[in-house]
Protein backbone atom coordinates (compact mmCIF):
# COMPACT_ATOMS: atom_id res chain seq x y z
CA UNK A 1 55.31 10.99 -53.48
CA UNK A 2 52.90 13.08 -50.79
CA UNK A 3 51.80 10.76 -48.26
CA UNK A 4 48.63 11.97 -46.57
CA UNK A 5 47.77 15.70 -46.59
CA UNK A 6 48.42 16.80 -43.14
CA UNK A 7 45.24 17.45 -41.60
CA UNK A 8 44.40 13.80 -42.59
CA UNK A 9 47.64 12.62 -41.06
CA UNK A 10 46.74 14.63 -37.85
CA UNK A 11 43.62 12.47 -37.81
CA UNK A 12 45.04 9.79 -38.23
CA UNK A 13 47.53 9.88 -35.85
CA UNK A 14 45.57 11.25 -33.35
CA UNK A 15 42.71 8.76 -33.03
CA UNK A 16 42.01 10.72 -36.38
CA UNK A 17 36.24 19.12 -49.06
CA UNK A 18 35.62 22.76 -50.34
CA UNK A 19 34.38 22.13 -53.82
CA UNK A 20 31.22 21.59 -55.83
CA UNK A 21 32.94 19.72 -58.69
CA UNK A 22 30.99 16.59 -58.91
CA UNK A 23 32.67 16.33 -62.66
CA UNK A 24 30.41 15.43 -65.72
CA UNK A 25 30.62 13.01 -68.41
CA UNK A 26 29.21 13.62 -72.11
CA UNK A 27 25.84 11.56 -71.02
CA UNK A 28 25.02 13.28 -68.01
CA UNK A 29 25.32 11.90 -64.63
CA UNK A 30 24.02 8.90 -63.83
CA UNK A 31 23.75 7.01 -60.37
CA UNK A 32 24.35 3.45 -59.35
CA UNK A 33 24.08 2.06 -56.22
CA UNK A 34 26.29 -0.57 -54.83
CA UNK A 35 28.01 -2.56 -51.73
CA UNK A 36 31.94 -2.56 -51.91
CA UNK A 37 33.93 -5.07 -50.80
CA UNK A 38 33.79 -3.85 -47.22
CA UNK A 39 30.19 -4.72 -46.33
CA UNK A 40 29.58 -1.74 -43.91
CA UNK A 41 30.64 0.34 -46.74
CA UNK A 42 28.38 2.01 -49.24
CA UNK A 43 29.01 3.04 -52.54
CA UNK A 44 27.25 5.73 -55.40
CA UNK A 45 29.14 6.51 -58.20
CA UNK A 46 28.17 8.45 -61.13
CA UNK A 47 29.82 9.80 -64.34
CA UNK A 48 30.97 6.33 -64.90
CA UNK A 49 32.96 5.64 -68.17
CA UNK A 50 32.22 4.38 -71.19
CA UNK A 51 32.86 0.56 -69.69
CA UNK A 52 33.75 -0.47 -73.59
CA UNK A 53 36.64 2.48 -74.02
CA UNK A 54 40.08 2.31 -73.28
CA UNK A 55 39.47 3.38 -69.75
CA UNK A 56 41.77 2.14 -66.94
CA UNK A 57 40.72 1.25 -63.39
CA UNK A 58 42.39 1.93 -60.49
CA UNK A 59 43.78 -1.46 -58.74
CA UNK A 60 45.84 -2.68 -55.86
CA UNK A 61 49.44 -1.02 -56.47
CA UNK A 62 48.46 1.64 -58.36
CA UNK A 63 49.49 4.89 -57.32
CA UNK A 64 46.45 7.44 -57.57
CA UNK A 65 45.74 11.07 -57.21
CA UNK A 66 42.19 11.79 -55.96
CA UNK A 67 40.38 15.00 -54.92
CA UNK A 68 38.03 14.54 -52.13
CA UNK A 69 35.72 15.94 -49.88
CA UNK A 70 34.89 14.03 -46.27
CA UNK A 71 31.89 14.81 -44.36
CA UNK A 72 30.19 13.56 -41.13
CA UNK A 73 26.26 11.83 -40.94
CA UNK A 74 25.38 15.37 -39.87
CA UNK A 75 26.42 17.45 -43.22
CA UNK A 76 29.52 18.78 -41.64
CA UNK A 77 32.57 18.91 -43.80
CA UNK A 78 36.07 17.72 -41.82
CA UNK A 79 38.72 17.48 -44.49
CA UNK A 80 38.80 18.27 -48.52
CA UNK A 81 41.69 18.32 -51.04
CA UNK A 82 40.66 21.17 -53.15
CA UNK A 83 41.61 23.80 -50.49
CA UNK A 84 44.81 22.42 -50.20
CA UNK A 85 45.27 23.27 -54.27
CA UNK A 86 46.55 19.49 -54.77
CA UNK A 87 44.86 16.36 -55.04
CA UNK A 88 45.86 13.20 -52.36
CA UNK A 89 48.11 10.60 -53.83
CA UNK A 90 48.80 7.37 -52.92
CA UNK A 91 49.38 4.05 -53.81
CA UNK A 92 46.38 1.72 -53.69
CA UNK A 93 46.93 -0.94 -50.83
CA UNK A 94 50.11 0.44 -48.88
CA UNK A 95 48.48 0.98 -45.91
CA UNK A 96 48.32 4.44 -46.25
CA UNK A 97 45.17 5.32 -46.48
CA UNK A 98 41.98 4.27 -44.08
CA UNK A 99 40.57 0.51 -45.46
CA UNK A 100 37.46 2.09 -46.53
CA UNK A 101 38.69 4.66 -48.55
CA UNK A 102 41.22 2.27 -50.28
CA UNK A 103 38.35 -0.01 -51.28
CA UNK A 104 36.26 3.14 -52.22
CA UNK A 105 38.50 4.03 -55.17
CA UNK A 106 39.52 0.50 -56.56
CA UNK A 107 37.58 0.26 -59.99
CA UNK A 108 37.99 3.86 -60.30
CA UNK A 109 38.37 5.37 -63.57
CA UNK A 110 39.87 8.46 -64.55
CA UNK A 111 37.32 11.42 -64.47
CA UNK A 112 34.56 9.18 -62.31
CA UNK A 113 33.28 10.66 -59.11
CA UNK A 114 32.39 8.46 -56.37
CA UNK A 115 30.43 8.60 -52.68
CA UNK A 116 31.17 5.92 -50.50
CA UNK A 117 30.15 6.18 -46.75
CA UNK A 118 31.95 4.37 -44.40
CA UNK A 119 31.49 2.46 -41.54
CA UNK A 120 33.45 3.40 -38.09
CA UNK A 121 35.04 0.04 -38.39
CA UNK A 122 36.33 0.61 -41.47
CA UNK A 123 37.41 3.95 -41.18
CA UNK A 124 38.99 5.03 -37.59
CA UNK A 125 37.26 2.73 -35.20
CA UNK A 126 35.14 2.94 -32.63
CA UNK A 127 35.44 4.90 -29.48
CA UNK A 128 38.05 3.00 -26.76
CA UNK A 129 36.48 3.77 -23.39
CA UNK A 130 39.44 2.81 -21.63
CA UNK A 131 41.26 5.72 -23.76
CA UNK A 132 39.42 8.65 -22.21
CA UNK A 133 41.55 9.12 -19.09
CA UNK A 134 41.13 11.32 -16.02
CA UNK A 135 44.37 13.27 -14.45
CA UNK A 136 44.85 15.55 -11.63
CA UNK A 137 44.96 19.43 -12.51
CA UNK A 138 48.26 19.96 -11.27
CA UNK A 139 49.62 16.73 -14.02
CA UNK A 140 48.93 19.11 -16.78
CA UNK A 141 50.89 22.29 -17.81
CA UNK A 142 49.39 25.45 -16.40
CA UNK A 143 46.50 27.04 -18.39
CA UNK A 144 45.28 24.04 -20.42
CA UNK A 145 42.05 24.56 -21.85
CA UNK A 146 39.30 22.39 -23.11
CA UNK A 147 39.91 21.24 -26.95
CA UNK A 148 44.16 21.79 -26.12
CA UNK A 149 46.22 18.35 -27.60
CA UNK A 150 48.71 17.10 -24.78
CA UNK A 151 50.88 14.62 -25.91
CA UNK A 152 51.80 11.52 -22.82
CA UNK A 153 54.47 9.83 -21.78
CA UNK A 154 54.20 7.48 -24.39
CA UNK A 155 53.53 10.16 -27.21
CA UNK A 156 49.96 9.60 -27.40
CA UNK A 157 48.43 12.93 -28.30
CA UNK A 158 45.18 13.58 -26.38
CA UNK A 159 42.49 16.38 -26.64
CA UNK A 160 41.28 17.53 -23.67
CA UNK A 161 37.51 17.15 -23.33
CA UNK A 162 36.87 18.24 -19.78
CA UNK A 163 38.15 20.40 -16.70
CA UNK A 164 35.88 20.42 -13.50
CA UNK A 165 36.41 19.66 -9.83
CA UNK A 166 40.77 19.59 -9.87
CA UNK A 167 40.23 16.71 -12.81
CA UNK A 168 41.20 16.82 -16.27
CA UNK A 169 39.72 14.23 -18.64
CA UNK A 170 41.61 14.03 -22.22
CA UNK A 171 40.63 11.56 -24.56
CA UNK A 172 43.25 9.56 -26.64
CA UNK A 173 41.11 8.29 -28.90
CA UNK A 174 41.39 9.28 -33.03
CA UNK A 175 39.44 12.54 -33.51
CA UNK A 176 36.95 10.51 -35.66
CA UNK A 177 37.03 7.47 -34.10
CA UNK A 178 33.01 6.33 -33.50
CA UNK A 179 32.19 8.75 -36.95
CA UNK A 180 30.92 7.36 -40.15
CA UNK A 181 32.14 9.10 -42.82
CA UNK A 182 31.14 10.17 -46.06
CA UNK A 183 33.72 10.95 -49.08
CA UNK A 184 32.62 12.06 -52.36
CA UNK A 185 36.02 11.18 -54.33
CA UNK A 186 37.03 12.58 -57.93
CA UNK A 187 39.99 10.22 -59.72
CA UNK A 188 42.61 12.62 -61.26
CA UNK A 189 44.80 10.10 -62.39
CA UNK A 190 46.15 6.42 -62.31
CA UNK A 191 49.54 5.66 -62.89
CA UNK A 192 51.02 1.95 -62.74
């Protein structure tokens, strides 16, 4: 079983989706809007199955494969699955994935597309003040730039956001961390 696609396990780790398939169901799309279980968490789904078929939803310890693409409040795309030619799997309430995005695709049915936003809180948390550090120069190795990852003493990794006046600030924080984010998710399959 694939774990997290590795740009998503960067961003998670460290602090912290190229298609236009939006999928389409016999009916045409249709939109709902609703509050998920996480109440800083939005939902829209559309293309939703016929809810009197044979249809199966995706629950707690079901392993899923989903095709997503996240984006930021300002349009910007920072992670997709499509690119990577395979959809994310996981199973449904192992920790693996952020707790917004596990709530976004319980109820999930094979072939429905979903957009759930999500709340900082509920995604990588907010921005830890006391995680932004300031070093000397001469701490870090020679010709460190801004936007290079150093990894601490502790094996934090940390990008570095600033270099003026002999003082090096790198922040430690997840690369999201403070972002809302926006996923339009696709379910490929459920398997119990």
């Amino acid at each position: 079983m694939r774990r997290l696609a590795p740009a998503l396990l960067i961003v998670l780790v460290l602090a912290a989706c190229g298609g236009d398939d939006t999928g389409s169901g016999d009916d045409g799309p249709s939109e709902t809007t609703t509050t998920s279980a996480i109440p800083a968490t939005t939902t829209t789904t559309t293309n939703i199955p016929d809810p009197g078929g044979d249809d199966i939803v995706a629950q707690e310890g079901d392993q899923v494969e989903v095709h997503y693409i996240g984006t930021l409040d300002d349009g910007s795309e920072f992670d997709a699955s499509r690119p990577r030619g395979a959809p994310l799997d996981f199973v449904i309430g192992s920790g693996a994935m952020i707790a917004g995005f596990d709530a976004g695709v319980r109820g999930m049915a094979v072939g429905e597309t979903k957009t759930i936003r999500i709340e900082p809180a509920d995604a990588y948390g907010e921005i830890v003040p006391e995680l932004i550090v300031q070093v000397e120069v001469s701490q870090v190795p020679e010709g460190t730039a801004v936007g290079a990852v150093l990894v601490d003493s502790a094996q934090r990794q940390g990008t570095v956001t600033a270099i003026e006046d002999g003082q090096v600030t790198i922040d430690f924080n997840r690369r999201l961390a403070g972002e809302a984010l926006t996923f339009e998710i696709e379910m490929v399959t459920i398997s119990r």
